[in-house]
C-alpha atoms as a PDB file:
ATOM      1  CA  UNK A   1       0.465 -13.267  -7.832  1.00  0.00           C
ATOM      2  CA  UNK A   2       3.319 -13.056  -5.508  1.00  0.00           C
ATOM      3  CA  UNK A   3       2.012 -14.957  -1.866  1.00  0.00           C
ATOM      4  CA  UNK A   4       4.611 -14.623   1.103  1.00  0.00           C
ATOM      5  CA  UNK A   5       3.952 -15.773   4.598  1.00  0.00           C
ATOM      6  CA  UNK A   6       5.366 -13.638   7.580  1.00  0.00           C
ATOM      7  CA  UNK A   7       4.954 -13.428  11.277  1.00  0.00           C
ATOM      8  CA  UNK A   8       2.410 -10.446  11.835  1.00  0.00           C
ATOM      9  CA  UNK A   9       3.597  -7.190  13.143  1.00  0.00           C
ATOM     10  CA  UNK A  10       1.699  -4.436  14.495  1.00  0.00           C
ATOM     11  CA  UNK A  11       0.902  -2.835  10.881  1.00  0.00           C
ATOM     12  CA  UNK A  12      -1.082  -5.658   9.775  1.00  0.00           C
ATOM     13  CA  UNK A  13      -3.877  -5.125  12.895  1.00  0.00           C
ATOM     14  CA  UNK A  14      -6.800  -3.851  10.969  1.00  0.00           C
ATOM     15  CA  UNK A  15      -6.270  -6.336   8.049  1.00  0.00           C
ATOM     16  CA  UNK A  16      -5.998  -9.411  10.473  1.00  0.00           C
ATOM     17  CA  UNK A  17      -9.209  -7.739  12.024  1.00  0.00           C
ATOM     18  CA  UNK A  18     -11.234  -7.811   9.243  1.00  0.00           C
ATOM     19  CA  UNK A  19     -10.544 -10.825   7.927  1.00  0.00           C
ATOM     20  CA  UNK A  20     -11.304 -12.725  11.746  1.00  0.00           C
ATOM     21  CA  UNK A  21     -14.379 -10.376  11.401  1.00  0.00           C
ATOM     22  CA  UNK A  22     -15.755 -11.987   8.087  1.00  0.00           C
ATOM     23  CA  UNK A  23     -14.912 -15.581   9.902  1.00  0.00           C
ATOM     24  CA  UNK A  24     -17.050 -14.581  13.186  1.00  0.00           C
ATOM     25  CA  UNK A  25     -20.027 -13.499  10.610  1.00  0.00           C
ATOM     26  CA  UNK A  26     -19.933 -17.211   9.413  1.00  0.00           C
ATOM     27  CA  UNK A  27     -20.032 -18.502  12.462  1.00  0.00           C
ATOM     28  CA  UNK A  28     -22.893 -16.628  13.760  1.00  0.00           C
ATOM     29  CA  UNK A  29     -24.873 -17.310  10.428  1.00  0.00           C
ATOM     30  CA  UNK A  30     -24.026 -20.981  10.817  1.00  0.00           C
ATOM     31  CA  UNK A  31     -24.441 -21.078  14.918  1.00  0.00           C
ATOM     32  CA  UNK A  32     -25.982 -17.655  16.255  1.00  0.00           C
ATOM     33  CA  UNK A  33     -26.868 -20.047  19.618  1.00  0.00           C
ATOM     34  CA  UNK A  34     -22.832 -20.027  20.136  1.00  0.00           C
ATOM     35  CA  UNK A  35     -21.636 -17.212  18.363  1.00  0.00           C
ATOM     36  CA  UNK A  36     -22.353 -13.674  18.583  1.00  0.00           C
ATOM     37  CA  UNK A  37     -21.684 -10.234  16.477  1.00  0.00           C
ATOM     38  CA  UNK A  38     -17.978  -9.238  17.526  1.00  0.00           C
ATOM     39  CA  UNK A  39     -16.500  -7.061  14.895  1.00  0.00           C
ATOM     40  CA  UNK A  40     -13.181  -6.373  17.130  1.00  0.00           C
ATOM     41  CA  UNK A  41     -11.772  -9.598  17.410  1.00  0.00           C
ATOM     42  CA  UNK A  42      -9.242 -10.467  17.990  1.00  0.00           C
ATOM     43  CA  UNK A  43      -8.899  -7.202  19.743  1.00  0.00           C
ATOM     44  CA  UNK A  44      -5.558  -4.919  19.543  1.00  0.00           C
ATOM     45  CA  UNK A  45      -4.330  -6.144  23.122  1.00  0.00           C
ATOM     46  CA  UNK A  46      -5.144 -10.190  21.965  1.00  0.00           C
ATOM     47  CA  UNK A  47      -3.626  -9.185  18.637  1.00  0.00           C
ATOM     48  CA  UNK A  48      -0.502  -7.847  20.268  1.00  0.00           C
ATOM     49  CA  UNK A  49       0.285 -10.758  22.798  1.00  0.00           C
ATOM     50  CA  UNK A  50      -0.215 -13.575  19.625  1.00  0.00           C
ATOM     51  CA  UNK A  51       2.047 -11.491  17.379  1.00  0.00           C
ATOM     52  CA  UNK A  52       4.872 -11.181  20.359  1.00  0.00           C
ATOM     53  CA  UNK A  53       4.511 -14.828  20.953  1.00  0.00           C
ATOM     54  CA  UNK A  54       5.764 -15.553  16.905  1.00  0.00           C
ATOM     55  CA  UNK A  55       2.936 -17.675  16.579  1.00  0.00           C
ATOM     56  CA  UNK A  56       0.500 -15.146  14.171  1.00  0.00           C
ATOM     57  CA  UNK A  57       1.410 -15.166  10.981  1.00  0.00           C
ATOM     58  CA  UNK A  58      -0.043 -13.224   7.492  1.00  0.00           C
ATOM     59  CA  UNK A  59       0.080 -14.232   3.989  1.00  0.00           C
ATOM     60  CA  UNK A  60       0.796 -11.247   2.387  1.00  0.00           C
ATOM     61  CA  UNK A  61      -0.535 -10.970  -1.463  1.00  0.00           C
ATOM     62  CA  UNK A  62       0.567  -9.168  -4.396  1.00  0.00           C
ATOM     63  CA  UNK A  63       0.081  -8.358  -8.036  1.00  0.00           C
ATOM     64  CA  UNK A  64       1.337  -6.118 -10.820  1.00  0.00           C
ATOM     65  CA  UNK A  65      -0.536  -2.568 -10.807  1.00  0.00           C
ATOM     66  CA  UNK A  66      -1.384  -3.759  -7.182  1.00  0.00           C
ATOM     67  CA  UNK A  67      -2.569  -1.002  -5.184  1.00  0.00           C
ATOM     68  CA  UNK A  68      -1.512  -0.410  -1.011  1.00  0.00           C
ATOM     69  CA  UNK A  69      -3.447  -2.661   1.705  1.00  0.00           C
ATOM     70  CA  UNK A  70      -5.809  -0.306   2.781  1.00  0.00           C
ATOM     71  CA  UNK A  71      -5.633  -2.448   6.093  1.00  0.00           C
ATOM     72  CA  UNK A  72      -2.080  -2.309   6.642  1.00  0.00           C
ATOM     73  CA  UNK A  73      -0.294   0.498   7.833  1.00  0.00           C
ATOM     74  CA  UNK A  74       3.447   1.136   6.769  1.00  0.00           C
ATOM     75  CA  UNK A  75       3.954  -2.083   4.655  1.00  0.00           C
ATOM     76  CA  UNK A  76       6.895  -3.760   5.228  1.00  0.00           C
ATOM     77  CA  UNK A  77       9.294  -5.408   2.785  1.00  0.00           C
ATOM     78  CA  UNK A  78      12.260  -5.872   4.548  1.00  0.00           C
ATOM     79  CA  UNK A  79      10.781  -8.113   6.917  1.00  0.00           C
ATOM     80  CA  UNK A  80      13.423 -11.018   7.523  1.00  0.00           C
ATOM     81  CA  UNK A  81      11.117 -13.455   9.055  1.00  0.00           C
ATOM     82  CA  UNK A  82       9.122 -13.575   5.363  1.00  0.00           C
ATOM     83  CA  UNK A  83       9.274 -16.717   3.815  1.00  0.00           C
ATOM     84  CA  UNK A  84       9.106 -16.008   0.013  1.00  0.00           C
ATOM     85  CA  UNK A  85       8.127 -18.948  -2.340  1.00  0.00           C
ATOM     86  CA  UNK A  86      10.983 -20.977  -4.826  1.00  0.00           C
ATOM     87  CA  UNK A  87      11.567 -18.246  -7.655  1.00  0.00           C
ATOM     88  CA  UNK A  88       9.457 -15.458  -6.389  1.00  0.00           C
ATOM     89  CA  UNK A  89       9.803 -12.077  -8.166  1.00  0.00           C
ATOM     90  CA  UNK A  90      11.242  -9.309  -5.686  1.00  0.00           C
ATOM     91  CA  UNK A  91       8.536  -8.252  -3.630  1.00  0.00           C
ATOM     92  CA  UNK A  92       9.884  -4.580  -5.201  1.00  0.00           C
ATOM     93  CA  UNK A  93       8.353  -5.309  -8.494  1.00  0.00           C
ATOM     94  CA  UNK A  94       5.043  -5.174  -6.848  1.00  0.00           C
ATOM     95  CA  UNK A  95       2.849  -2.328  -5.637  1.00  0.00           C
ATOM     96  CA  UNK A  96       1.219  -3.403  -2.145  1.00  0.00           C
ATOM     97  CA  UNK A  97       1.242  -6.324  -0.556  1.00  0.00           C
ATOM     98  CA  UNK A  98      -2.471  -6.850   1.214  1.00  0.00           C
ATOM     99  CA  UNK A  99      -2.734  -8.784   3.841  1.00  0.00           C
ATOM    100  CA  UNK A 100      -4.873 -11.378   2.785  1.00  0.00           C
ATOM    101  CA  UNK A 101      -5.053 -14.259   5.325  1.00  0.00           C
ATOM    102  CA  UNK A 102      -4.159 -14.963   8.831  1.00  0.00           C
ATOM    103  CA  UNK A 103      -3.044 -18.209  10.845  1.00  0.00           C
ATOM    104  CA  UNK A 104      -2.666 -18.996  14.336  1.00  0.00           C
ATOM    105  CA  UNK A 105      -0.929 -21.354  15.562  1.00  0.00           C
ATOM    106  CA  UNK A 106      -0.480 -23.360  19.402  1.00  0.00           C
ATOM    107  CA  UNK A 107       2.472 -25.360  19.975  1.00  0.00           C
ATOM    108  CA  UNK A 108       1.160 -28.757  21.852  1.00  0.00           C
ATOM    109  CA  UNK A 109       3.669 -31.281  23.519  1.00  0.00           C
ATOM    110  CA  UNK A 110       1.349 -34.314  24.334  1.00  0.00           C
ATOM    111  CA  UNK A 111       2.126 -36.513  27.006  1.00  0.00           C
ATOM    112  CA  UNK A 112      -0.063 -38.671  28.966  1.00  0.00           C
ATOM    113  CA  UNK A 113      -0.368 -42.349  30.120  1.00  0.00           C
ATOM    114  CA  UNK A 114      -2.547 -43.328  27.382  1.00  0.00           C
ATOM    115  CA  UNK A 115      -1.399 -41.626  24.152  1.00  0.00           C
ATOM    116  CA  UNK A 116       2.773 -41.716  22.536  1.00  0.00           C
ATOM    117  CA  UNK A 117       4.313 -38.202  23.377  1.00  0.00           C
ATOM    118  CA  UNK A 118       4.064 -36.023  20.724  1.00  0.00           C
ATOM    119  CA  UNK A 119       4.628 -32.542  19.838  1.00  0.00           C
ATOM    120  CA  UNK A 120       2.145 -30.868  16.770  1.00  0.00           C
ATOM    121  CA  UNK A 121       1.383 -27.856  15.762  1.00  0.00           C
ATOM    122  CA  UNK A 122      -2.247 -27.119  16.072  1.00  0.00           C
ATOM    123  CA  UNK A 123      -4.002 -24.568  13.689  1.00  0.00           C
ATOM    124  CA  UNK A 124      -6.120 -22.250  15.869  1.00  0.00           C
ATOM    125  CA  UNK A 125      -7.376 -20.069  13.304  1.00  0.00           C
ATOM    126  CA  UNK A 126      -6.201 -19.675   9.164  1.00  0.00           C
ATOM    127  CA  UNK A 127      -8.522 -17.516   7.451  1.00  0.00           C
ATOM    128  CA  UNK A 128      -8.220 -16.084   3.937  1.00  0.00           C
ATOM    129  CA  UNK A 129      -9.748 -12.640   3.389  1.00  0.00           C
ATOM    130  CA  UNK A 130     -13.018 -13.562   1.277  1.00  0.00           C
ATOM    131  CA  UNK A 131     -11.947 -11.303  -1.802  1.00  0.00           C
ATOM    132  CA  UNK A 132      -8.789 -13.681  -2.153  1.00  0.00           C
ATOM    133  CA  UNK A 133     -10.062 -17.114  -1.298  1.00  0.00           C
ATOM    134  CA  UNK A 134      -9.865 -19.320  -4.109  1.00  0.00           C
ATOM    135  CA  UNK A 135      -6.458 -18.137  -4.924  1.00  0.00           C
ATOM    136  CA  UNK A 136      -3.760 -20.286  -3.713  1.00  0.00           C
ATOM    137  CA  UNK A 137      -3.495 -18.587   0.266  1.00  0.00           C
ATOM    138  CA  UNK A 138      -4.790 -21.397   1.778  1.00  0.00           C
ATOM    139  CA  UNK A 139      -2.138 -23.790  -0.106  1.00  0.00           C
ATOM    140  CA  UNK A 140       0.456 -21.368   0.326  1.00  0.00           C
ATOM    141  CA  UNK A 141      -0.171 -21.689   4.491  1.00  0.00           C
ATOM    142  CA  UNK A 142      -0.336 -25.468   4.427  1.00  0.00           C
ATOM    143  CA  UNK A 143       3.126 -25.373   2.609  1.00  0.00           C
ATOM    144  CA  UNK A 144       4.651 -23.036   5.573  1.00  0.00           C
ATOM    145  CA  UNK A 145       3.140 -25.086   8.042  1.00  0.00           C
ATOM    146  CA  UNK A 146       4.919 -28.289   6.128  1.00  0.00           C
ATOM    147  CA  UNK A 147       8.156 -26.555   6.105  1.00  0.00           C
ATOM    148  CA  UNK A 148       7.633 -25.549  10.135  1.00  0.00           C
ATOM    149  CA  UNK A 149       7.118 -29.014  10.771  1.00  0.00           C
ATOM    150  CA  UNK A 150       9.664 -30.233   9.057  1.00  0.00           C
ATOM    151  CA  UNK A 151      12.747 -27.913  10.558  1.00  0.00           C
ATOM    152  CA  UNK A 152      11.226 -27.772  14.139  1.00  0.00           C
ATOM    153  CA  UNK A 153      10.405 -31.437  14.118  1.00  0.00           C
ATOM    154  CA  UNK A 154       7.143 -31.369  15.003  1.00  0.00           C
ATOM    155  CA  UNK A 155       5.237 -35.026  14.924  1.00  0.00           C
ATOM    156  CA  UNK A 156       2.121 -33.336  13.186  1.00  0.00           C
ATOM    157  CA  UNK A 157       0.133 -30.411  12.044  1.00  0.00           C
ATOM    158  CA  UNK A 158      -3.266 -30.642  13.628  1.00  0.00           C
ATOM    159  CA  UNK A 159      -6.832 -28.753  12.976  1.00  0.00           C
ATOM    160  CA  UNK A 160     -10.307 -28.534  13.718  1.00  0.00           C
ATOM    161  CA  UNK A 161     -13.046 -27.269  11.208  1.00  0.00           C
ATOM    162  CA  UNK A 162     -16.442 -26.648  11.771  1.00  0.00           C
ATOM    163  CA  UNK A 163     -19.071 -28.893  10.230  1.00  0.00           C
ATOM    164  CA  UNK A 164     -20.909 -26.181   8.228  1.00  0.00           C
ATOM    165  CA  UNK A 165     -17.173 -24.724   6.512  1.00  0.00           C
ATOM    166  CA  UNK A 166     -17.646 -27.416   3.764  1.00  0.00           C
ATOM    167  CA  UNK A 167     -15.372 -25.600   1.114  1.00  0.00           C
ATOM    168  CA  UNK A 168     -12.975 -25.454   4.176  1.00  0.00           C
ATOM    169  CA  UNK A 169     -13.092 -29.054   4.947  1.00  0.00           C
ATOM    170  CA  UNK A 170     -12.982 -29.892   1.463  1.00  0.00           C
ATOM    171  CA  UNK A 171      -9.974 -27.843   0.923  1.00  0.00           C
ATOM    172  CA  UNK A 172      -7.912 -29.323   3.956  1.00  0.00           C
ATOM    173  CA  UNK A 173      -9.177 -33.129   2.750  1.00  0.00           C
ATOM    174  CA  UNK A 174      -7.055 -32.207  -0.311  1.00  0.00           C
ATOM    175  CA  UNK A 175      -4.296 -30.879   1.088  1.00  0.00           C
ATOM    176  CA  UNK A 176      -3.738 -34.349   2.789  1.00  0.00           C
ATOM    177  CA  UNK A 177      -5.590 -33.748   6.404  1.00  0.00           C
ATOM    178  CA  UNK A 178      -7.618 -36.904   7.616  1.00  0.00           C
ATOM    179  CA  UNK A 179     -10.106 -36.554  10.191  1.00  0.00           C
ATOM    180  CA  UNK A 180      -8.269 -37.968  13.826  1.00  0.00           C
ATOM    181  CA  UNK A 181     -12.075 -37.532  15.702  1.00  0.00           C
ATOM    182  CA  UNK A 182     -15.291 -36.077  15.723  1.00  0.00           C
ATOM    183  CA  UNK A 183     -16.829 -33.597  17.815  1.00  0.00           C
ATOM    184  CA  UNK A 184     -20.352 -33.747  19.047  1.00  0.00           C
ATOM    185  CA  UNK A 185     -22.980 -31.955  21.002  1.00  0.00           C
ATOM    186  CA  UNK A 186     -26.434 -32.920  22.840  1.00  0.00           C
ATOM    187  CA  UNK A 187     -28.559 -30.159  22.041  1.00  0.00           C
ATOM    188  CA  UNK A 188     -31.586 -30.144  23.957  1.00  0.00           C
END
């Protein structure tokens, strides 16, 4: 399986939409007293402003015999922005790709009396379509995010996960996160 990350474009609008749809059902299952049904999100005008800012980004996925993303209109793969992993078969031998995960990012310079001035990148939102978790997306984001890092010299790569996403939290433990604080709530 050939896994490429990419900035998002306008094609890839439903697929980013139903995979932030499958997210908002878990949160709603886990925490229906915060979250509510919301099978638009992020919406095509929120969708449009994260993609122009270059901070929305797709892993796009794809195997022999592969058929087209249903949720992507007119794939593209001539895309220059699309990182391709070491010794990756041409995207041409494939049929597809599918847009199979999304990440959003925020840039964050920190500077304050009390803390050393720092600039991260903080993960908003990386979601793997539920048909391909399991499969390496999730790895193949943290890798990008490395390389990001690295080039743009960022100080750090920040998160936050919620406290029912175990196999989330699990997955970022092994990737080398370490929790920085906790967040709590009085529920009365």
């Amino acid at each position: 399986m050939l896994i490429s990350v990419r900035k998002a474009s306008e094609g890839d609008l439903k697929a980013v939409s139903r995979i932030y749809s499958q997210v908002q059902a878990m949160h709603v299952e886990w925490r229906p007293d915060i979250y509510k049904p919301n099978d638009d999100l992020p919406g095509r005008e929120r969708f449009l402003e994260l993609a122009e800012s270059g901070l929305l980004y797709v892993a796009a996925v794809a195997e022999e015999g592969m058929p087209a993303d249903p949720g992507r209109i007119e794939p593209d793969r001539t895309d220059p922005d699309r990182t391709e992993p070491a010794g990756a078969c041409s995207p041409e031998a494939y049929a597809g790709p599918v847009t199979a995960g999304v990440l959003e990012l925020q840039l964050r310079h920190i500077e304050n009396p009390a803390q050393v001035t720092r600039d991260v990148i903080f993960v908003d939102t990386m979601a793997v379509d539920e048909a391909y978790r399991g499969r390496g997306i999730g790895r193949a984001f943290f890798e990008f995010l490395k390389r990001m890092r690295d080039e743009g010299g960022y100080d750090g790569i920040e998160l936050q996960v919620n406290a029912r996403n175990r196999a989330a939290y699990d997955m970022y433990t092994h990737c080398g996160f370490r929790e920085k604080s906790i967040n709590m709530e009085l529920v009365e």
